[in-house]
C-alpha atoms as a PDB file:
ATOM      1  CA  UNK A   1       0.000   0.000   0.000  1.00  0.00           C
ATOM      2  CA  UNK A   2       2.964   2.370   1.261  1.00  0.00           C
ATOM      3  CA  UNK A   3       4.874   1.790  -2.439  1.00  0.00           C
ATOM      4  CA  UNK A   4       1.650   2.307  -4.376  1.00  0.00           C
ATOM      5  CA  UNK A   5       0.203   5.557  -2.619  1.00  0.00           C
ATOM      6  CA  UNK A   6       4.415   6.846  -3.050  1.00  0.00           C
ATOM      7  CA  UNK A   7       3.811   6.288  -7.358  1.00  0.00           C
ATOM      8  CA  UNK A   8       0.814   7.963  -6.865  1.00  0.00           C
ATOM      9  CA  UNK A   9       2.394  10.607  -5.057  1.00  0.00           C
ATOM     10  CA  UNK A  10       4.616  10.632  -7.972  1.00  0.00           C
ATOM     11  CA  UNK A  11       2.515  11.465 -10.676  1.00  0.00           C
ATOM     12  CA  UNK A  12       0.651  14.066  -9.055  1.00  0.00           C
ATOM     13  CA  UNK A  13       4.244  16.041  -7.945  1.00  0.00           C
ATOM     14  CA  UNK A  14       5.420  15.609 -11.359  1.00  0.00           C
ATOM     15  CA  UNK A  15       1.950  17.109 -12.846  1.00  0.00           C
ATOM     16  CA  UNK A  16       2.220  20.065 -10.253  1.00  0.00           C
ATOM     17  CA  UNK A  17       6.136  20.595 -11.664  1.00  0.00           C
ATOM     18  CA  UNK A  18       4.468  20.735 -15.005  1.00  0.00           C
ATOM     19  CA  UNK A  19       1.429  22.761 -14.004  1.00  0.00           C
ATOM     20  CA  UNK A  20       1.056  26.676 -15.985  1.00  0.00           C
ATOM     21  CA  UNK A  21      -2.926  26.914 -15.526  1.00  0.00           C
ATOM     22  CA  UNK A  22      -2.201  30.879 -13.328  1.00  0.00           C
ATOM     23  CA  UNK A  23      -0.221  32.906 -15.668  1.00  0.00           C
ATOM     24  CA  UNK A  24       2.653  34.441 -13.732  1.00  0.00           C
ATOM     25  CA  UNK A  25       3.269  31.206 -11.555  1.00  0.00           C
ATOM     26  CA  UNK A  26       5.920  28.335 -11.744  1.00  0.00           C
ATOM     27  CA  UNK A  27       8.360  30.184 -13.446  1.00  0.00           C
ATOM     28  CA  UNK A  28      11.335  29.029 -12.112  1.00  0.00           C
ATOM     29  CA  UNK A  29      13.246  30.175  -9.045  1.00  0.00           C
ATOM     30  CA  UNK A  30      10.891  32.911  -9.178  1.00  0.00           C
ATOM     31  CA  UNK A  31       7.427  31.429  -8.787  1.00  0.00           C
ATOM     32  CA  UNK A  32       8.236  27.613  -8.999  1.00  0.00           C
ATOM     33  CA  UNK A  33       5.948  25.207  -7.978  1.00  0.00           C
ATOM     34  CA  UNK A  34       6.566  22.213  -5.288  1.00  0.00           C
ATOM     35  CA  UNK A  35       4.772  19.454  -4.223  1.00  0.00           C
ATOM     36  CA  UNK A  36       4.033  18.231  -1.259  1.00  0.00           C
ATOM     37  CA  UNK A  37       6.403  16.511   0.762  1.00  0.00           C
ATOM     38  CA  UNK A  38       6.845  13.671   3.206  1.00  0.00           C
ATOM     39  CA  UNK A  39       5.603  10.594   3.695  1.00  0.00           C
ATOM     40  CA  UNK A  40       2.591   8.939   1.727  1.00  0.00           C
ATOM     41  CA  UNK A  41       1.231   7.107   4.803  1.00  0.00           C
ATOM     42  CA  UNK A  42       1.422  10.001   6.948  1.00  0.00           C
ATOM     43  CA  UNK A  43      -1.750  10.458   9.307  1.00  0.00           C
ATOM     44  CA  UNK A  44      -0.885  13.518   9.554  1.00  0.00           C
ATOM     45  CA  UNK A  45      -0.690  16.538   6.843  1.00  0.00           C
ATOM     46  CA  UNK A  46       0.196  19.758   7.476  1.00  0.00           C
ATOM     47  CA  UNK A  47      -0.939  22.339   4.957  1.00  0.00           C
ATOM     48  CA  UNK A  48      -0.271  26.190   4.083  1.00  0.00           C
ATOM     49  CA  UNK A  49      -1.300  28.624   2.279  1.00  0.00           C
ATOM     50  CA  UNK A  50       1.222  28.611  -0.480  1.00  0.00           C
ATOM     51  CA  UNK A  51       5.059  27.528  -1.178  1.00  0.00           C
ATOM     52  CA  UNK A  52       7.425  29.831   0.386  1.00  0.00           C
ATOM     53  CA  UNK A  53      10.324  32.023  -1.290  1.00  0.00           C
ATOM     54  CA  UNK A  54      13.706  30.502  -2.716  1.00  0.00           C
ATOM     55  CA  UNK A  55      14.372  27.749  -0.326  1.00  0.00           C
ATOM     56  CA  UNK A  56      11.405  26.217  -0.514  1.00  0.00           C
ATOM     57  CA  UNK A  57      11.784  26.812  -4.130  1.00  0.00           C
ATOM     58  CA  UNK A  58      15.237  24.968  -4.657  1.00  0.00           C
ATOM     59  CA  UNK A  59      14.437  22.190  -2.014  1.00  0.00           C
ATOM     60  CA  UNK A  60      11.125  21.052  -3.457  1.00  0.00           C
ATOM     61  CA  UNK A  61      10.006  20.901   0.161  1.00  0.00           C
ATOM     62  CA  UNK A  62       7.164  23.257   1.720  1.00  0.00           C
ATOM     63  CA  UNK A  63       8.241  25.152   4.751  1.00  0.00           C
ATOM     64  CA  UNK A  64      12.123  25.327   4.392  1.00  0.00           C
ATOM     65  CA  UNK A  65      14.118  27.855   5.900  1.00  0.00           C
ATOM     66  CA  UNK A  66      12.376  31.231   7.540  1.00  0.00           C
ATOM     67  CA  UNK A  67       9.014  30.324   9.320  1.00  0.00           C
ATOM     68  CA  UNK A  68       9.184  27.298   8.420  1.00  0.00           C
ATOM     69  CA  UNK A  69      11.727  26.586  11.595  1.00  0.00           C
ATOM     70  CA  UNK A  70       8.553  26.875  13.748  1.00  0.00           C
ATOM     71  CA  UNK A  71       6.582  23.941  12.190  1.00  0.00           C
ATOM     72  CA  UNK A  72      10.442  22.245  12.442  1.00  0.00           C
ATOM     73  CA  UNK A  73      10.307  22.797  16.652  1.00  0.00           C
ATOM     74  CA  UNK A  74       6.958  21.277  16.907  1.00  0.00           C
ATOM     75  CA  UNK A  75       7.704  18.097  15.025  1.00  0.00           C
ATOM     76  CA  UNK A  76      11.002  18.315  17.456  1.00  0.00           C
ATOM     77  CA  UNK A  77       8.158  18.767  20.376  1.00  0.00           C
ATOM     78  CA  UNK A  78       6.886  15.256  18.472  1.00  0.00           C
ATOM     79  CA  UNK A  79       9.594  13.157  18.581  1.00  0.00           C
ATOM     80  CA  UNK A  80       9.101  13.369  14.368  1.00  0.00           C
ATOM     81  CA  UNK A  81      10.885  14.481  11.548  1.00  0.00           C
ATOM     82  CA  UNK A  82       9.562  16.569   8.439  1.00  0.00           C
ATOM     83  CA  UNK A  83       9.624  13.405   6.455  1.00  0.00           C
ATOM     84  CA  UNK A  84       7.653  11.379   8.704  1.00  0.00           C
ATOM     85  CA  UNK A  85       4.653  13.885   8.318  1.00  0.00           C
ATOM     86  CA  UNK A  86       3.128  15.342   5.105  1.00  0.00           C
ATOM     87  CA  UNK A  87       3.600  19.084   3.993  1.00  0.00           C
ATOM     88  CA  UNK A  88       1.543  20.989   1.626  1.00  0.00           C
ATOM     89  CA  UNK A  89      -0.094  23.672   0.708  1.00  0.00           C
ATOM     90  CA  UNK A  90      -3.163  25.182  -0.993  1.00  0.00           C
ATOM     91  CA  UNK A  91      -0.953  27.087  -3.916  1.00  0.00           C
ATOM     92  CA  UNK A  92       1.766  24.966  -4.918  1.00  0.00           C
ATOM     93  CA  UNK A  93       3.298  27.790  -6.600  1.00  0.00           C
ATOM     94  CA  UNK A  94       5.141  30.904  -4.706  1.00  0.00           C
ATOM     95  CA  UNK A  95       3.139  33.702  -5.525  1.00  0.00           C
ATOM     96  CA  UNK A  96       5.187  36.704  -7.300  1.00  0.00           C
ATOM     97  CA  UNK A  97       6.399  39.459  -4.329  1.00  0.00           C
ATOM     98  CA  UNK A  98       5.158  37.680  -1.777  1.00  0.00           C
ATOM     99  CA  UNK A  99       1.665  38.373  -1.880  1.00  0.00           C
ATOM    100  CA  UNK A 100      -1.201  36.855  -0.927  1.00  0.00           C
ATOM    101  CA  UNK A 101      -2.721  33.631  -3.270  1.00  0.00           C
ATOM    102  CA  UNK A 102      -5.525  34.956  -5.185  1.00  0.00           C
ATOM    103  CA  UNK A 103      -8.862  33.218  -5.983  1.00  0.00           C
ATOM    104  CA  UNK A 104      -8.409  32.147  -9.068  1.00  0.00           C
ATOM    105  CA  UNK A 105      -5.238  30.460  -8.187  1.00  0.00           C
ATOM    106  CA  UNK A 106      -6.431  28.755  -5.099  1.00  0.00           C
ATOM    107  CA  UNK A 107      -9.509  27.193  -6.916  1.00  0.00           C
ATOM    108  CA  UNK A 108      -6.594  25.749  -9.860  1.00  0.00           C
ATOM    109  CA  UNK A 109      -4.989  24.420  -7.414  1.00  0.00           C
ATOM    110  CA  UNK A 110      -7.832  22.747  -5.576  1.00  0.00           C
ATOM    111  CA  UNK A 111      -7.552  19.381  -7.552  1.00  0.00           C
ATOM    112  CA  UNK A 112      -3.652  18.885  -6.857  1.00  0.00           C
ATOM    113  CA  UNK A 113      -4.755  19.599  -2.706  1.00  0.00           C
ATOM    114  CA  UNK A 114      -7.723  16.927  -3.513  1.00  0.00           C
ATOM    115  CA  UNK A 115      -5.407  14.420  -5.010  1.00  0.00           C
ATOM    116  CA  UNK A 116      -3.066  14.521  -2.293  1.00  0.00           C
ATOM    117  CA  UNK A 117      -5.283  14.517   0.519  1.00  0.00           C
ATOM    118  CA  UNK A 118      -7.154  11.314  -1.362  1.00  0.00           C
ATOM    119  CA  UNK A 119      -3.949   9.573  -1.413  1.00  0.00           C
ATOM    120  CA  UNK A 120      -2.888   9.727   1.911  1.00  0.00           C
ATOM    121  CA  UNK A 121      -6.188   9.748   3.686  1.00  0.00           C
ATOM    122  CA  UNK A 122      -5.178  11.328   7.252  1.00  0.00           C
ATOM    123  CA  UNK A 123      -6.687  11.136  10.477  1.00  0.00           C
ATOM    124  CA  UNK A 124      -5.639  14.950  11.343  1.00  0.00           C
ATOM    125  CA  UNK A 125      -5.104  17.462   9.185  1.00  0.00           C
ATOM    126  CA  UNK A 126      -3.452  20.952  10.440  1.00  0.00           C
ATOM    127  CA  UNK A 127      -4.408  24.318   8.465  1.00  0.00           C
ATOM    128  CA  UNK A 128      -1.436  27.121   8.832  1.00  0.00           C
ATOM    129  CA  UNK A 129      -3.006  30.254   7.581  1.00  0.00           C
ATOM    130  CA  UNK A 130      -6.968  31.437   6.765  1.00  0.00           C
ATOM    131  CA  UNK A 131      -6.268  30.640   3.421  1.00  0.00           C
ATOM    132  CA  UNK A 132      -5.647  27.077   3.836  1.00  0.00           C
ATOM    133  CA  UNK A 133      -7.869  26.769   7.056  1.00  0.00           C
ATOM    134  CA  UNK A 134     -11.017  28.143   4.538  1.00  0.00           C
ATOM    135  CA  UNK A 135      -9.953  25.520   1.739  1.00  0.00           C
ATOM    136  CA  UNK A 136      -9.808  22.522   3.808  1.00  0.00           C
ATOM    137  CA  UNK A 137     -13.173  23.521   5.553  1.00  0.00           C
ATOM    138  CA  UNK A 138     -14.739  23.856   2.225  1.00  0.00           C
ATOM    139  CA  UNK A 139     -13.032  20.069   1.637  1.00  0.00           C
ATOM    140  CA  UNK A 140     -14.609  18.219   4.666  1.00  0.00           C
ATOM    141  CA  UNK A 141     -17.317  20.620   5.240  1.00  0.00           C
ATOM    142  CA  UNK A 142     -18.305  17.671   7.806  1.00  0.00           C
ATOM    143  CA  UNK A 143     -15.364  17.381  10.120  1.00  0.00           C
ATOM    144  CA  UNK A 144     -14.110  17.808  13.289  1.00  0.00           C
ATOM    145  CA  UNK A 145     -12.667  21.135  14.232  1.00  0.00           C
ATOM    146  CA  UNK A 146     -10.520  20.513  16.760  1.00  0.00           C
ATOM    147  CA  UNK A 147      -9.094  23.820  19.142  1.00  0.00           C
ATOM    148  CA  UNK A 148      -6.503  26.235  18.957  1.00  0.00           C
ATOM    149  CA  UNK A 149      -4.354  26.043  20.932  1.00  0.00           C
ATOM    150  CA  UNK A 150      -4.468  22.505  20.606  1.00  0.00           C
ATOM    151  CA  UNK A 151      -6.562  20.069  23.202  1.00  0.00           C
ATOM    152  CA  UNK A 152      -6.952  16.218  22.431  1.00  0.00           C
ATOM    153  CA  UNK A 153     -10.173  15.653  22.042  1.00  0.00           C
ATOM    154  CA  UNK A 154     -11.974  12.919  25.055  1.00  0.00           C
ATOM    155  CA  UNK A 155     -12.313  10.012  21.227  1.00  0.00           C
ATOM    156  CA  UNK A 156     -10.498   9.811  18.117  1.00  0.00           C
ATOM    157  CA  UNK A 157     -13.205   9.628  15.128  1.00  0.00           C
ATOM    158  CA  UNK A 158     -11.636   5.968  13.678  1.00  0.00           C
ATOM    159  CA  UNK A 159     -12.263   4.479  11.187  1.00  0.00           C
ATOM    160  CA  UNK A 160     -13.703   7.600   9.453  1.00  0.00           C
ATOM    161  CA  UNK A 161     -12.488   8.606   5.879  1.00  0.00           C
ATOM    162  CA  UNK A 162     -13.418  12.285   7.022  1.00  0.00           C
ATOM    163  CA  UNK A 163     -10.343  13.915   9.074  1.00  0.00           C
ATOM    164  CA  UNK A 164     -10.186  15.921  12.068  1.00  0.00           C
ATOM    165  CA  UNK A 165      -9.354  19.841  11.233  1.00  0.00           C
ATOM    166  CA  UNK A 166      -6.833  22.042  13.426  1.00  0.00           C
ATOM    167  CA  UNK A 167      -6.952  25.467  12.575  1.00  0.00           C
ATOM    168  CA  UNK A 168      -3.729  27.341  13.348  1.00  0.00           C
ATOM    169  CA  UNK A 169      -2.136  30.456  12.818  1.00  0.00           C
ATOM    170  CA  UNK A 170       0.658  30.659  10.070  1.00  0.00           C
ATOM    171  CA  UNK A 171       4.278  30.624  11.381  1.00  0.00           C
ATOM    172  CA  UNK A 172       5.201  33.867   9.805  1.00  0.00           C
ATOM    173  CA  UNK A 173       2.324  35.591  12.099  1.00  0.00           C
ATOM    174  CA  UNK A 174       3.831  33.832  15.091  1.00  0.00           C
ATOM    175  CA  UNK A 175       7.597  34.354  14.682  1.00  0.00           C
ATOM    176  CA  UNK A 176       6.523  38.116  14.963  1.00  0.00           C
ATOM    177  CA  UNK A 177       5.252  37.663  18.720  1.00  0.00           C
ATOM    178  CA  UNK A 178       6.296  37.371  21.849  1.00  0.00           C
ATOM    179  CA  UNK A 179       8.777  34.766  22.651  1.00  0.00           C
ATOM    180  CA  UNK A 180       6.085  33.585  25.375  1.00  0.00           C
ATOM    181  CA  UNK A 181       3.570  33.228  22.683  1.00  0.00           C
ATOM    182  CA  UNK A 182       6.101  31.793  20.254  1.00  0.00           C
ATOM    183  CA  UNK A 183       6.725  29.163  22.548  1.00  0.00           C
ATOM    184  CA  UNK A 184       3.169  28.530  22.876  1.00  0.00           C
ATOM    185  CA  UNK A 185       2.263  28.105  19.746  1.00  0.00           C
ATOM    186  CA  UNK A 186       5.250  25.466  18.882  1.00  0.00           C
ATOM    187  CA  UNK A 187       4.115  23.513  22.293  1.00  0.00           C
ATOM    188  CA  UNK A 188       0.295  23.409  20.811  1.00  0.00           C
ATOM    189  CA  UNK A 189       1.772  22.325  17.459  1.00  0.00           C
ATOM    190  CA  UNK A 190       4.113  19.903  18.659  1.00  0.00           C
ATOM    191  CA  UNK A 191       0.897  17.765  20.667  1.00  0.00           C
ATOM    192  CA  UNK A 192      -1.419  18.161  17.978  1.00  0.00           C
ATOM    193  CA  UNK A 193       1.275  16.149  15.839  1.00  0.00           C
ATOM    194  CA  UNK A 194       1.926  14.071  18.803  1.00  0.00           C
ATOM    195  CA  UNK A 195      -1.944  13.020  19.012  1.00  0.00           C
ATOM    196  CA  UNK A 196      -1.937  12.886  15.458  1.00  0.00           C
ATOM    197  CA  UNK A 197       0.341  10.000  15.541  1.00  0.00           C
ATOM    198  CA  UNK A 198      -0.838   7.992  18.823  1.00  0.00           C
ATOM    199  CA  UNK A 199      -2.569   5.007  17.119  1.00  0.00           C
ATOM    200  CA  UNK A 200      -5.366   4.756  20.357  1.00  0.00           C
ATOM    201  CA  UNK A 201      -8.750   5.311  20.855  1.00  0.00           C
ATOM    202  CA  UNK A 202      -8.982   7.593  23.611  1.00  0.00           C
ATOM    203  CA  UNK A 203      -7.335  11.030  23.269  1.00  0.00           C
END
């Protein structure tokens, strides 16, 4: 199962390489696209609102370098690595100046999140950002929304092909607070992904 949802995984990174539907995007080291990244079998995926700037770029791996060291403290909180998780986001591409994805390039997109999300089928999935905490409501309008910051909930829902939902802020919000908050926010992270991974039936 692992091997076959990894060629999967294959085709639909090497179709989001390819991908020119938003004029302006994947051109590269300036807009490039990236799939997601990690593992296949993940129950947990982690997704943002689109790739980050050039070291996300040149790594083909969402949330390198910059903010991106917040999401790498929680999985540290974890006792996980980035490639035992799943990373994505809801614009593969890295929107030109650093602005915000627009609508027309969030709904292009939609199919790639879709296809990933079918693949893997998670038990938690963790929204950095309104833009990607919007999109993956409007995905499983019938989940779970679990708190922020993060409490285990009393049951896990198993068994369920619909996921729970964390809603969380982005990383580059948080690495602009207080260190107090900062450390907050990488101590909810790291026990959502925890939880995320315990393989019980009781929170």
């Amino acid at each position: 199962m692992s091997d076959d949802r990894a060629r999967q995984m294959a085709v639909v990174g090497e179709r989001i390489r390819r991908c020119h539907h938003c004029e302006g995007m994947n051109v590269h080291d300036q807009t490039q696209a990236s799939p997601g990244y990690g593992s296949p079998s993940s129950p947990v995926v982690v997704v943002g609102q689109s790739l980050c700037g050039k070291p996300c770029m040149r790594a083909q791996i969402p949330f390198t370098g910059g903010s991106g060291r917040f999401l790498n403290l929680g999985l540290e909180r974890a006792g996980l690595g980035k490639s035992d998780i799943f990373t994505t986001n809801v614009v593969h591409c890295h929107p030109p100046g650093n602005r915000s994805s627009l609508p027309h390039e969030i709904q292009n997109c939609r199919p790639y999140l879709l296809r990933e999300l079918a693949i893997i089928q998670p038990r938690l999935v963790i929204g950095l950002g309104k833009d990607a905490s919007a999109a993956l409501r409007g995905i499983f309008p019938e989940a779970r929304e679990l708190p922020w910051p993060f409490t285990p909930p009393r049951s896990r829902r198993r068994n369920s092909k619909i996921p729970d939902l964390l809603s969380a802020p982005h990383p580059s919000w948080i690495k602009y607070q207080p260190a107090d908050e900062r450390d907050a926010y990488v101590a909810s992270l790291g026990s959502a992904l925890r939880w995320g991974f315990r393989d019980t039936t009781t929170g």
